[in-house]
N, C-alpha and C. Protein backbone atom coordinates (compact mmCIF):
# COMPACT_ATOMS: atom_id res chain seq x y z
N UNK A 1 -7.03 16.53 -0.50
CA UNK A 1 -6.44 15.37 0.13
C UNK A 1 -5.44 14.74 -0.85
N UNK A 2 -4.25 14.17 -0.40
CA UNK A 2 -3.12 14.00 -1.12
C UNK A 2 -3.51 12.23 -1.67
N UNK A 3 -3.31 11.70 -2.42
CA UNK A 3 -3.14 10.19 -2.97
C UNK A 3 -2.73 9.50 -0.99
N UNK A 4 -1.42 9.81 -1.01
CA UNK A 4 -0.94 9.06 0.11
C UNK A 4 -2.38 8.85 1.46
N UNK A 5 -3.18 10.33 1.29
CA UNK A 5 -4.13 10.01 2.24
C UNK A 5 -4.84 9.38 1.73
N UNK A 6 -5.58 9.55 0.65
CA UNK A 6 -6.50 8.64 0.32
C UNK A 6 -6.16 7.11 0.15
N UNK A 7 -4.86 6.29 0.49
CA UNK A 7 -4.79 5.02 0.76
C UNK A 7 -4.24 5.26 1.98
N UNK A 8 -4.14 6.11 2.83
CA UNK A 8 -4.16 5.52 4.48
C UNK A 8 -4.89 5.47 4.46
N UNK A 9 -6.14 6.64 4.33
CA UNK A 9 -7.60 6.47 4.76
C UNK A 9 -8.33 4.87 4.41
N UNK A 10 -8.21 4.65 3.15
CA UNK A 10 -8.63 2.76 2.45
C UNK A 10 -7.83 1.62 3.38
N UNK A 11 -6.68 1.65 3.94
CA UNK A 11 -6.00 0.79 4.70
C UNK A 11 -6.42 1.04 6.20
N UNK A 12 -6.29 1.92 7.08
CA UNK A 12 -7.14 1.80 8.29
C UNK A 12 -8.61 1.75 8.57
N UNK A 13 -9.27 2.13 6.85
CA UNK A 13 -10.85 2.06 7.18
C UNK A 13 -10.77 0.14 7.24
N UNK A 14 -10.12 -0.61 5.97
CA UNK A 14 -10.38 -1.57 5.88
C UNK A 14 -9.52 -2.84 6.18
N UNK A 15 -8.24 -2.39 7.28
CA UNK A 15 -7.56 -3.42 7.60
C UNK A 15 -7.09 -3.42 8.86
N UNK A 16 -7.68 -1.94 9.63
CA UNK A 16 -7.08 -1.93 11.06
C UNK A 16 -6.11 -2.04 11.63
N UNK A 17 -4.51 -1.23 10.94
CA UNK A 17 -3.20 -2.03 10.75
C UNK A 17 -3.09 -1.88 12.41
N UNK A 18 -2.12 -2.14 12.89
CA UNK A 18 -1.23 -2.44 13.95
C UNK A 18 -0.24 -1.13 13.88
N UNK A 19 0.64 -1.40 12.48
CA UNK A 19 1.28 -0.07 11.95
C UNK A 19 1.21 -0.35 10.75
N UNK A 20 1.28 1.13 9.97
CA UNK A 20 0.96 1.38 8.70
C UNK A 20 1.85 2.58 7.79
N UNK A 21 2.97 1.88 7.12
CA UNK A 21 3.72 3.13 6.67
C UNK A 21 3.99 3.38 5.21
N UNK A 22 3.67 4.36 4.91
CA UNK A 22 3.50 4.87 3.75
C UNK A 22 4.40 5.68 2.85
N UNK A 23 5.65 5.19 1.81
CA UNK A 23 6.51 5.71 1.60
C UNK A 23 6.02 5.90 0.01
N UNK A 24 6.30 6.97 -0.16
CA UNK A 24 6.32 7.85 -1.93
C UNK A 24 7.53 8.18 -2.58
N UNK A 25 7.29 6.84 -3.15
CA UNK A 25 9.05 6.58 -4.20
C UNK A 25 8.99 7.20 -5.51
N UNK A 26 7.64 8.33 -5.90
CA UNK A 26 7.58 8.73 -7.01
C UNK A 26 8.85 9.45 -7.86
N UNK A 27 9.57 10.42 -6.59
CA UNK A 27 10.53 10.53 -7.15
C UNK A 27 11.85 9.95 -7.92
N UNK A 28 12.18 8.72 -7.16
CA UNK A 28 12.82 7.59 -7.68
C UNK A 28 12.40 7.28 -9.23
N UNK A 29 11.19 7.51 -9.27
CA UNK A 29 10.70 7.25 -11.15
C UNK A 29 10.01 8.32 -11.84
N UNK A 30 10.45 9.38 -11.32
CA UNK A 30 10.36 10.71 -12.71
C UNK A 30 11.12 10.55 -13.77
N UNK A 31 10.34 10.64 -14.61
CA UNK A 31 10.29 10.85 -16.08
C UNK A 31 10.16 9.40 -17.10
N UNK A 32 9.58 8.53 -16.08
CA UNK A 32 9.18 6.84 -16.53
C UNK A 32 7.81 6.95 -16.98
N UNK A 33 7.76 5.76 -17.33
CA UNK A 33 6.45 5.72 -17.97
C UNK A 33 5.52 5.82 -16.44
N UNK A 34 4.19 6.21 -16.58
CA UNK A 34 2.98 6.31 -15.30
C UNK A 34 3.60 7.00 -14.43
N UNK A 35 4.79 8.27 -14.26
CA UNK A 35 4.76 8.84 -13.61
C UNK A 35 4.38 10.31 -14.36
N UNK A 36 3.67 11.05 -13.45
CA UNK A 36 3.07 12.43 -13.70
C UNK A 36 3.44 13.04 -12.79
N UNK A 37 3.17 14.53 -12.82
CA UNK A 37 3.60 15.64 -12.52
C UNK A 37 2.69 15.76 -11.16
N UNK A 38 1.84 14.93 -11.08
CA UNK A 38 1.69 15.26 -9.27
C UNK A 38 2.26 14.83 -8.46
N UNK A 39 3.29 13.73 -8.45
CA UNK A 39 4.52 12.96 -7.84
C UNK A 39 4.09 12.65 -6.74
N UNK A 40 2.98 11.67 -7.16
CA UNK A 40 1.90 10.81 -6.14
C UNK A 40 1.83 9.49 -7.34
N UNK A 41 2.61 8.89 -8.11
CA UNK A 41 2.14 7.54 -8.65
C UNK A 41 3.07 6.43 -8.32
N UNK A 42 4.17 6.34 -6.97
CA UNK A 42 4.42 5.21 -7.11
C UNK A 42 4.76 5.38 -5.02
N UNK A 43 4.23 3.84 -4.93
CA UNK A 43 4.43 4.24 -3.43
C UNK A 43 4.77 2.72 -2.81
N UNK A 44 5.43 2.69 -1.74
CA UNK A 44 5.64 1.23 -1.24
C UNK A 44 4.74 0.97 0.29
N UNK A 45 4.38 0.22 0.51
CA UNK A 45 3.43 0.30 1.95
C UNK A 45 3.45 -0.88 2.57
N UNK A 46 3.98 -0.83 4.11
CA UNK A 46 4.23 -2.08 4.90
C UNK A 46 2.91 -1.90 5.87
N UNK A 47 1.99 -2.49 6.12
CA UNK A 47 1.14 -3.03 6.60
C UNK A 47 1.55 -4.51 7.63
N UNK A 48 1.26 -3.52 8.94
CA UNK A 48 1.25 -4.94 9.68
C UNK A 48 -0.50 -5.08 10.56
N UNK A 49 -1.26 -5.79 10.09
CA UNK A 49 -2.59 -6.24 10.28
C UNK A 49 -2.93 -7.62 10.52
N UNK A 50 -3.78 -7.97 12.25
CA UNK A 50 -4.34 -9.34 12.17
C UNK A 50 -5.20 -9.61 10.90
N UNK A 51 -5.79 -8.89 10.13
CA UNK A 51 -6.38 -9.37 9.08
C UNK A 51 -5.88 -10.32 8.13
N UNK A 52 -4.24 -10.62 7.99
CA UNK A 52 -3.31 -11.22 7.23
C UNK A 52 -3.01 -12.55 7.87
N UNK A 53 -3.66 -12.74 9.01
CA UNK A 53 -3.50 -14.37 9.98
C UNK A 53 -3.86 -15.50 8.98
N UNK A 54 -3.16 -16.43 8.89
CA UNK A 54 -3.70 -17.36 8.54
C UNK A 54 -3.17 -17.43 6.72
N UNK A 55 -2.94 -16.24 6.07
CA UNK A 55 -3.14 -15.84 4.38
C UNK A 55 -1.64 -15.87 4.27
N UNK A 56 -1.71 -16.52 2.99
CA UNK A 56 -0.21 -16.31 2.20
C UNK A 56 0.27 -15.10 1.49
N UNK A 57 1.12 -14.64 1.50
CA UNK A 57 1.88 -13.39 0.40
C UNK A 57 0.89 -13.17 -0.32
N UNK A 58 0.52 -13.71 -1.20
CA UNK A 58 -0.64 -13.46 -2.67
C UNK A 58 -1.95 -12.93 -2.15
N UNK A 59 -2.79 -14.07 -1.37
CA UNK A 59 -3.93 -13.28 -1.09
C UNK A 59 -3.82 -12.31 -0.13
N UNK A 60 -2.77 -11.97 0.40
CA UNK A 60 -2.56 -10.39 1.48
C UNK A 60 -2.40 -9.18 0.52
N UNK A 61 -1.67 -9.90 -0.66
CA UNK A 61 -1.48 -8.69 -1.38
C UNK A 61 -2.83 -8.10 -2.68
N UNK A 62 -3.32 -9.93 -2.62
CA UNK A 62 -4.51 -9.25 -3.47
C UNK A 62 -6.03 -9.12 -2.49
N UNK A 63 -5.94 -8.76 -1.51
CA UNK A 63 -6.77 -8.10 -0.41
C UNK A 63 -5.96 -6.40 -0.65
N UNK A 64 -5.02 -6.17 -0.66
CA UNK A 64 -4.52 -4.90 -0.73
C UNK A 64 -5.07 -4.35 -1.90
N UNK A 65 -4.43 -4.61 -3.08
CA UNK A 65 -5.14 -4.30 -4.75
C UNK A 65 -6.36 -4.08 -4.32
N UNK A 66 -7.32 -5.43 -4.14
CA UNK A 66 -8.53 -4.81 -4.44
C UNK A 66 -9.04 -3.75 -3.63
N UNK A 67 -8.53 -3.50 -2.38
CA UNK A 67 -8.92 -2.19 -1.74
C UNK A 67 -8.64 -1.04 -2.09
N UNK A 68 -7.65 -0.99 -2.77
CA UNK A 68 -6.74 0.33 -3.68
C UNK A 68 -7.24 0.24 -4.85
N UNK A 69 -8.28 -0.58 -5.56
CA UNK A 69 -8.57 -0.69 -6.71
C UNK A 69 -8.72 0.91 -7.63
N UNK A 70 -9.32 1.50 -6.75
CA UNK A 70 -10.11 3.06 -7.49
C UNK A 70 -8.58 3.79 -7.47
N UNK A 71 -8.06 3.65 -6.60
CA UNK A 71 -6.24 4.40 -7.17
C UNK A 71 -5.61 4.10 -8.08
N UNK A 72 -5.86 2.50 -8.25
CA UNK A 72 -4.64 1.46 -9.10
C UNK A 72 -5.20 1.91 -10.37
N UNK A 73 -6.29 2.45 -10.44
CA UNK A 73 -7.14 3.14 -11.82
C UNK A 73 -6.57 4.23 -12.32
N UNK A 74 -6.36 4.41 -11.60
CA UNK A 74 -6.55 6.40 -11.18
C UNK A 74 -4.76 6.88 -11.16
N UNK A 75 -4.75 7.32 -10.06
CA UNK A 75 -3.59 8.32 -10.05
C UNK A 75 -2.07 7.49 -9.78
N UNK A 76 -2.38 5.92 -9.19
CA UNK A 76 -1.31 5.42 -8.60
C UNK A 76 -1.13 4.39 -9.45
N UNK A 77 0.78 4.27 -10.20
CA UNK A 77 0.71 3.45 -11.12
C UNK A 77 1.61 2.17 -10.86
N UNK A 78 2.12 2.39 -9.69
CA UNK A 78 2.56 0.74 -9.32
C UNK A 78 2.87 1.03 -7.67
N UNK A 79 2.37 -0.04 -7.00
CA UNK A 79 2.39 -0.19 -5.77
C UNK A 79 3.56 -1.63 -5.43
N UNK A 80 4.82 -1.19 -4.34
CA UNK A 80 5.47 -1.75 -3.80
C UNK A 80 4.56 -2.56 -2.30
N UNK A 81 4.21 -3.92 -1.97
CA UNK A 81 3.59 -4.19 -0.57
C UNK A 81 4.76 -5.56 0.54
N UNK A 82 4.54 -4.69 1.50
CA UNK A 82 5.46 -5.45 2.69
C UNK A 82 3.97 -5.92 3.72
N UNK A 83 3.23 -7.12 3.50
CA UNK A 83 2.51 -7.19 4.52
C UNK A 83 2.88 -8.29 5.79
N UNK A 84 2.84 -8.06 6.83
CA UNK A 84 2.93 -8.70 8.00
C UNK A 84 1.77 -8.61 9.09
N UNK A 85 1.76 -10.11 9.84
CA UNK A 85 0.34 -10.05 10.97
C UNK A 85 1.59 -9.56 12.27
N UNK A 86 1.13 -8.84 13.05
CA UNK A 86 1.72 -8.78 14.29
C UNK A 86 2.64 -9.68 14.86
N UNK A 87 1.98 -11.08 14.84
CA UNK A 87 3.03 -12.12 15.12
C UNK A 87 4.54 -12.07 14.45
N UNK A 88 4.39 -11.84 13.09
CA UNK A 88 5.36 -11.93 12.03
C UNK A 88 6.31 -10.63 12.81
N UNK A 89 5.62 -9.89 13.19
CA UNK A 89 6.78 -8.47 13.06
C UNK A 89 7.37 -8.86 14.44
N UNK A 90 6.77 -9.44 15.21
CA UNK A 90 7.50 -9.50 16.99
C UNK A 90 8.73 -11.14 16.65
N UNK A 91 8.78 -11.91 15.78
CA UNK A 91 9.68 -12.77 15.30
C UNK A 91 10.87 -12.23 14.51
N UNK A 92 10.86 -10.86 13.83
CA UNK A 92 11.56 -10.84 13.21
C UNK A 92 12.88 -9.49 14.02
């Protein structure tokens, strides 16, 4: 299973998106520091989830971290996040 799956799999087990898209900008940062040769360590992810009702920028994004925690360890060394509740995405 690729990195990218193993945080869709962590984002629809634990946020039920609406939509959920998953882009791998690793290439953009080969040969930087925390990138490796499996060209799975840097990724950007827009999440649109009612789970984010009510929450500001910060705690949406640190609801994200801590769900990605065992990656943010591991193989993935900086995460780009776009989160929006449904409402947000039908306004814009």
């Amino acid at each position: 299973m690729s990195v990218a799956d193993d945080i869709r799999q962590i984002i629809e087990d634990q946020f039920a998106p609406k939509s959920l898209d998953i882009v791998n900008d690793s290439e953009k940062h080969a040969g930087h520091a925390g990138a490796n040769e499996t060209g799975e360590t840097h990724f950007h992810l827009t999440i649109v989830s009612e789970r984010f009702t009510g929450l500001p920028p910060v705690a949406r994004h640190r609801l994200v971290m801590t769900a990605l925690k065992p990656l943010l360890d591991g193989p993935v060394h900086a995460l780009a996040l776009t989160t929006k509740t449904p409402a947000e995405t039908q306004r814009s």
